[in-house]
N, C-alpha and C. Protein backbone atom coordinates (compact mmCIF):
# COMPACT_ATOMS: atom_id res chain seq x y z
N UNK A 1 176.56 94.76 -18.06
CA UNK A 1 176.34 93.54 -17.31
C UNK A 1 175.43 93.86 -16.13
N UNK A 2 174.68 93.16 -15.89
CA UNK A 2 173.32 93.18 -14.67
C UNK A 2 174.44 92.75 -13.29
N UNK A 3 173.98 93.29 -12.12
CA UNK A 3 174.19 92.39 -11.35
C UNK A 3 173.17 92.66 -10.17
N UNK A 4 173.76 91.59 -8.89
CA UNK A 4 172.49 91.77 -8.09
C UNK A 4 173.10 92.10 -6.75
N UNK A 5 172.22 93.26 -5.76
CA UNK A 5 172.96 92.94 -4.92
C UNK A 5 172.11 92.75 -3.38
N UNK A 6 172.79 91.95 -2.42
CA UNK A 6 171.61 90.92 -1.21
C UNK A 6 173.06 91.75 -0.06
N UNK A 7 171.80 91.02 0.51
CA UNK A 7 172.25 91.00 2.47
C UNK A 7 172.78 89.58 2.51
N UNK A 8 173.85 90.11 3.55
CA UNK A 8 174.74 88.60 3.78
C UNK A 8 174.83 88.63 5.25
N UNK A 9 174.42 87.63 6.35
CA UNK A 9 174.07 87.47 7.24
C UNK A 9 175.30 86.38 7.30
N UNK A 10 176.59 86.76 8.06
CA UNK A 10 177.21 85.41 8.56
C UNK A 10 177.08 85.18 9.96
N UNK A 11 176.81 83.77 10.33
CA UNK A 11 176.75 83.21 11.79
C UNK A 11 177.74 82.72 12.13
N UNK A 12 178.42 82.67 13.41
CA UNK A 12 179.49 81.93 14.00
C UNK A 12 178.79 81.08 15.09
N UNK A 13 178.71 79.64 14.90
CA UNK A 13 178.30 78.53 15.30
C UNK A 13 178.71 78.13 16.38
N UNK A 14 180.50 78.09 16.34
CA UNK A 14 181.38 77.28 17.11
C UNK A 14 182.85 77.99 16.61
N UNK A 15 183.48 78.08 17.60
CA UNK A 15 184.93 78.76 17.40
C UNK A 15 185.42 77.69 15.63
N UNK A 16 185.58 78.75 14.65
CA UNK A 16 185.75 78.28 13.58
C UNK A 16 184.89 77.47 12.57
N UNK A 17 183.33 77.72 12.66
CA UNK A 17 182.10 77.36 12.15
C UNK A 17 181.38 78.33 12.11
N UNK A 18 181.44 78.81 10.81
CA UNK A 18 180.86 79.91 9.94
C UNK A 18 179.78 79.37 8.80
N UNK A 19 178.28 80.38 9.16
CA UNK A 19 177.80 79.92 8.04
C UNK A 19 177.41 81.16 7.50
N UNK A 20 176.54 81.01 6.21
CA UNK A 20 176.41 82.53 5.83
C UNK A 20 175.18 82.43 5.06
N UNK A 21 174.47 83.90 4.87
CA UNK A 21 172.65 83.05 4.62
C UNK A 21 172.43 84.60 3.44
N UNK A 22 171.83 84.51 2.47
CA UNK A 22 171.40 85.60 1.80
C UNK A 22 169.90 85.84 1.98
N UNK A 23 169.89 86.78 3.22
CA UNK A 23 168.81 87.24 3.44
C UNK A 23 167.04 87.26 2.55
N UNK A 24 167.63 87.71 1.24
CA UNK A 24 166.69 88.65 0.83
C UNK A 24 166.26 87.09 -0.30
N UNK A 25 166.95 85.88 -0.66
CA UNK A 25 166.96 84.97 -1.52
C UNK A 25 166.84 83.29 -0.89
N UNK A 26 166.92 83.64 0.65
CA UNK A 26 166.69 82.54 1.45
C UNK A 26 167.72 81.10 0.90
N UNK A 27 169.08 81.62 0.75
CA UNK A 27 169.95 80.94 0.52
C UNK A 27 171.41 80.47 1.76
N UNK A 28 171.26 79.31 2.00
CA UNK A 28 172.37 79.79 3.37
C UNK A 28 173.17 78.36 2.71
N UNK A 29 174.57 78.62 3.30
CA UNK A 29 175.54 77.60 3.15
C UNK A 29 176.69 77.35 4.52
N UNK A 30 177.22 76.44 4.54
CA UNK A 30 178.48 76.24 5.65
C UNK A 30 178.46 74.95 5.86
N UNK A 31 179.12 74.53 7.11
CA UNK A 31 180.26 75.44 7.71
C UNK A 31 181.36 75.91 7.28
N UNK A 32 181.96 77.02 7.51
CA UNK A 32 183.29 77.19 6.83
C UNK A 32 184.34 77.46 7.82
N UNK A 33 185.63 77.78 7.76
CA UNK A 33 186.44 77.61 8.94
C UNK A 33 186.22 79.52 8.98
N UNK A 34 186.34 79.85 8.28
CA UNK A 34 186.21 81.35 8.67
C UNK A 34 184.94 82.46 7.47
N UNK A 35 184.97 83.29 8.27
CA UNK A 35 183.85 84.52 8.25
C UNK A 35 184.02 84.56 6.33
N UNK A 36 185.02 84.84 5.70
CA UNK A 36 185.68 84.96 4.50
C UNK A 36 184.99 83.67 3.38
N UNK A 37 185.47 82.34 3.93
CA UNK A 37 185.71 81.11 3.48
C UNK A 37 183.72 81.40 3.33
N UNK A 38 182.98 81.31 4.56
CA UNK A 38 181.34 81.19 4.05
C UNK A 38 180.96 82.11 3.34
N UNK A 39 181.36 83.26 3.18
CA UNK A 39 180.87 84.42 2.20
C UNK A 39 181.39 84.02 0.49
N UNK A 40 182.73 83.30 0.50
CA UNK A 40 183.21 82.59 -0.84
C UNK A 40 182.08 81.42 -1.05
N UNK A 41 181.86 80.55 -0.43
CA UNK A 41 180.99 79.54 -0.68
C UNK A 41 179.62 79.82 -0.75
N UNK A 42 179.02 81.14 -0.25
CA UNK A 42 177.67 81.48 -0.65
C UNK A 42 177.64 82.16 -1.76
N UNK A 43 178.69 82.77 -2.11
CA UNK A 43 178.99 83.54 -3.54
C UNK A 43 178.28 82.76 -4.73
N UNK A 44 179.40 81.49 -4.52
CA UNK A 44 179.38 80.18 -5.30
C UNK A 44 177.70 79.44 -5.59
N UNK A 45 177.60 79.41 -4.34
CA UNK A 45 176.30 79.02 -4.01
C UNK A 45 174.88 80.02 -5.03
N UNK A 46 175.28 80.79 -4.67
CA UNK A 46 174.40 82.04 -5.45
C UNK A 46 174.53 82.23 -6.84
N UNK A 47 175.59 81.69 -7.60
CA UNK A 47 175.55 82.06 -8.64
C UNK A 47 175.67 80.62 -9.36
N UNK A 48 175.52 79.77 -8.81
CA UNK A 48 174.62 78.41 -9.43
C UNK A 48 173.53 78.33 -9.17
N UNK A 49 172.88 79.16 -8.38
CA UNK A 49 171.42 79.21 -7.90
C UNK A 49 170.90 79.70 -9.69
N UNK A 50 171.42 81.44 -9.56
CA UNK A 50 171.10 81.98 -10.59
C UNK A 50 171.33 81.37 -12.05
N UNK A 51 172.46 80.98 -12.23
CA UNK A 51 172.56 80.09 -13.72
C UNK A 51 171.96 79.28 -14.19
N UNK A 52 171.50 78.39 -12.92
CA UNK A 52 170.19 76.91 -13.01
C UNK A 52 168.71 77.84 -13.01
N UNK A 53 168.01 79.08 -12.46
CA UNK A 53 167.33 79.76 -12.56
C UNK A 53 167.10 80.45 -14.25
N UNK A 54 168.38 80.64 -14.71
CA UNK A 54 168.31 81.43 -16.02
C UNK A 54 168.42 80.08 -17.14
N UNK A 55 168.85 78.92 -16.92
CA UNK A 55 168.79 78.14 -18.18
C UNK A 55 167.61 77.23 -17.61
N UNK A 56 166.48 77.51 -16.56
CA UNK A 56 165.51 76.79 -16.80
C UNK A 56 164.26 78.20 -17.04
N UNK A 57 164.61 78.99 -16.95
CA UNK A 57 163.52 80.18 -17.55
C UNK A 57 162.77 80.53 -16.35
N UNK A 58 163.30 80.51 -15.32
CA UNK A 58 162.67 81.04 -13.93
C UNK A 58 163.24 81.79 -13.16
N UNK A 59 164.76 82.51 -13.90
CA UNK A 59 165.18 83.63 -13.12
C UNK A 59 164.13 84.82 -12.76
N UNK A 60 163.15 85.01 -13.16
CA UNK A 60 162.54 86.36 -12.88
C UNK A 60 161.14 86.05 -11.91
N UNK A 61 161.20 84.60 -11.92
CA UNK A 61 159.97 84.09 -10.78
C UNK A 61 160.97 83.78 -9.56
N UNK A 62 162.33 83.48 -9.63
CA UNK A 62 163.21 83.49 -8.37
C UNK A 62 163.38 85.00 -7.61
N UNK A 63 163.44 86.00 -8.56
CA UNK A 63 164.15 86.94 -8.10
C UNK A 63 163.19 88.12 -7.53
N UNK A 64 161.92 87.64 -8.58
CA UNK A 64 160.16 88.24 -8.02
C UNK A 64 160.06 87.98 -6.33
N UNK A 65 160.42 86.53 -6.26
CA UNK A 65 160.39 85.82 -4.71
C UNK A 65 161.08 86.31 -3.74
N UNK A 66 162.20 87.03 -4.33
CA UNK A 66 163.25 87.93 -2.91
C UNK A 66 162.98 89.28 -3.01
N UNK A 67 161.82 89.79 -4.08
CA UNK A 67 161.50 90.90 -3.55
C UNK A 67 162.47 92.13 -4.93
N UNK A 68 162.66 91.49 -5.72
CA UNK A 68 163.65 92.43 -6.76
C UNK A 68 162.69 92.77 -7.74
N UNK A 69 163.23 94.13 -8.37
CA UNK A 69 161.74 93.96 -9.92
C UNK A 69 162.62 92.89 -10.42
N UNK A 70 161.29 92.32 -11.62
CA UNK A 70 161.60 91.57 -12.82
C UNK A 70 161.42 91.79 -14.36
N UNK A 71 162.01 93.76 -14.19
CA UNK A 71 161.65 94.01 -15.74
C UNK A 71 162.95 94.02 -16.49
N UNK A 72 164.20 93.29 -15.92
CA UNK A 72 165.03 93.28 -16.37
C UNK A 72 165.06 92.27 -17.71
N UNK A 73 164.43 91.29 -17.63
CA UNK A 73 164.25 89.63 -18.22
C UNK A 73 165.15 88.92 -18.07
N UNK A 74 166.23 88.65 -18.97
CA UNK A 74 166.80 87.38 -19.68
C UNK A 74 168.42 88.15 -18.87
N UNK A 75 169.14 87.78 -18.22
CA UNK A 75 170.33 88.08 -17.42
C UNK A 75 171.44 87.21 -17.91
N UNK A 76 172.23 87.64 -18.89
CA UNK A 76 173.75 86.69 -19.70
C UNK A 76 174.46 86.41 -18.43
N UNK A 77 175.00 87.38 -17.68
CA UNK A 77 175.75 87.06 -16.93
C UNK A 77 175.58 87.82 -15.51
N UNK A 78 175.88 86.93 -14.71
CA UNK A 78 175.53 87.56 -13.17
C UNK A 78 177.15 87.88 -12.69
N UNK A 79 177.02 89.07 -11.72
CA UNK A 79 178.23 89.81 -10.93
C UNK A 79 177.45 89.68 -9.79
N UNK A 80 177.82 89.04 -8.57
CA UNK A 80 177.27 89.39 -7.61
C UNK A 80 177.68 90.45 -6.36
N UNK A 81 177.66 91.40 -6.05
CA UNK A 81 178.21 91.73 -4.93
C UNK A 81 177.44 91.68 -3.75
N UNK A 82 178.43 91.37 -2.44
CA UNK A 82 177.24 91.15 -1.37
C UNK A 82 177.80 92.02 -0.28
N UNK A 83 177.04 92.12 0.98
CA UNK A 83 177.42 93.29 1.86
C UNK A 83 176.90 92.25 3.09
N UNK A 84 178.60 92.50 4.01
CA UNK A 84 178.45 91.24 5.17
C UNK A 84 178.24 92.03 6.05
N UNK A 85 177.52 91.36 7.42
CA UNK A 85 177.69 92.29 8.46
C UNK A 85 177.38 91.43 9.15
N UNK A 86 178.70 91.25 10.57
CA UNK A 86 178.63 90.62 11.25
C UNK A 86 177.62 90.71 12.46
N UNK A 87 177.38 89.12 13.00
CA UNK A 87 176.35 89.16 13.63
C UNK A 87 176.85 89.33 15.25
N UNK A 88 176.37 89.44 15.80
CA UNK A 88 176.23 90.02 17.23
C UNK A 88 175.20 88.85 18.17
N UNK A 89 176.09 88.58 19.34
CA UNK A 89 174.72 87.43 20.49
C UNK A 89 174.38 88.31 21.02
N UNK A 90 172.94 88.57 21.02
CA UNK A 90 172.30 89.14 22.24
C UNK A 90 171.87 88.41 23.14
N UNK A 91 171.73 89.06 24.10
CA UNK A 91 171.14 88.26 25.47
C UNK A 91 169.72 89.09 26.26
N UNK A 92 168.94 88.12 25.87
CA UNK A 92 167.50 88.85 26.83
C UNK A 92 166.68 87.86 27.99
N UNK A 93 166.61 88.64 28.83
CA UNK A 93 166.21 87.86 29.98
C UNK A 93 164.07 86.99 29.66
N UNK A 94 164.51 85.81 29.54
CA UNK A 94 162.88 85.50 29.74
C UNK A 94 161.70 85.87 29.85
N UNK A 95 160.80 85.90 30.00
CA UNK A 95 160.02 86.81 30.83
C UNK A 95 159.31 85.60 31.66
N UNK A 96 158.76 85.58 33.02
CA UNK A 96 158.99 84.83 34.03
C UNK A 96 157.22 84.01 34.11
N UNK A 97 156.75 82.86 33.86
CA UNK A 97 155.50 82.59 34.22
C UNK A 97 154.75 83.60 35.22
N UNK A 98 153.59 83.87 35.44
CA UNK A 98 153.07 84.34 36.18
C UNK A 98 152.47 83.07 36.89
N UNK A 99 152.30 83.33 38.58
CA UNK A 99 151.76 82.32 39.10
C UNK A 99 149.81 82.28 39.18
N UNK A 100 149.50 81.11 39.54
CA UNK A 100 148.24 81.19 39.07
C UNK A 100 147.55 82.06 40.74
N UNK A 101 146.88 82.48 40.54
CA UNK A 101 145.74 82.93 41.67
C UNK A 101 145.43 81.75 42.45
């Protein structure tokens, strides 16, 4: 069995608003109440992406597009595994107009 495997980017929005985005396939879904719940629903998300991709004959022009080879061809069944890593707020200071002369 083939499977594929992406970057999983989850965001926390709002205390209990989770979304979650597959980097490498430009797929994002939410809100979900937790970190878990958006990684289940992008799963989902991803592997109706791929099934509607493989019964219209454009899985390998989708998967060309995120950067995967495509000498695999014709894919029966997809396993997806994904790898989360939570995101982090950074904070950077502006950088300040300069005044004119």
């Amino acid at each position: 069995m083939a499977s594929i495997i992406f970057t999983v980017t989850i965001i926390r929005k709002d205390k209990g608003s989770y979304f979650a985005r597959a980097d490498e396939l430009s797929i994002a879904v939410g809100p979900a109440s937790t970190q878990r719940g958006s990684l289940k629903q992008l799963k989902e998300a991803m592997l109706l992406r791929l099934h509607k991709a493989t019964e219209d004959g454009t899985l390998a022009d989708f998967l060309a597009a995120g950067g995967y080879l495509t000498e695999l061809g014709y894919v029966p069944d997809v396993r997806l595994t994904a790898y989360s890593y939570d995101q982090q707020t950074v904070e950077l200071p502006l950088p300040r107009r300069k005044k004119a002369a």
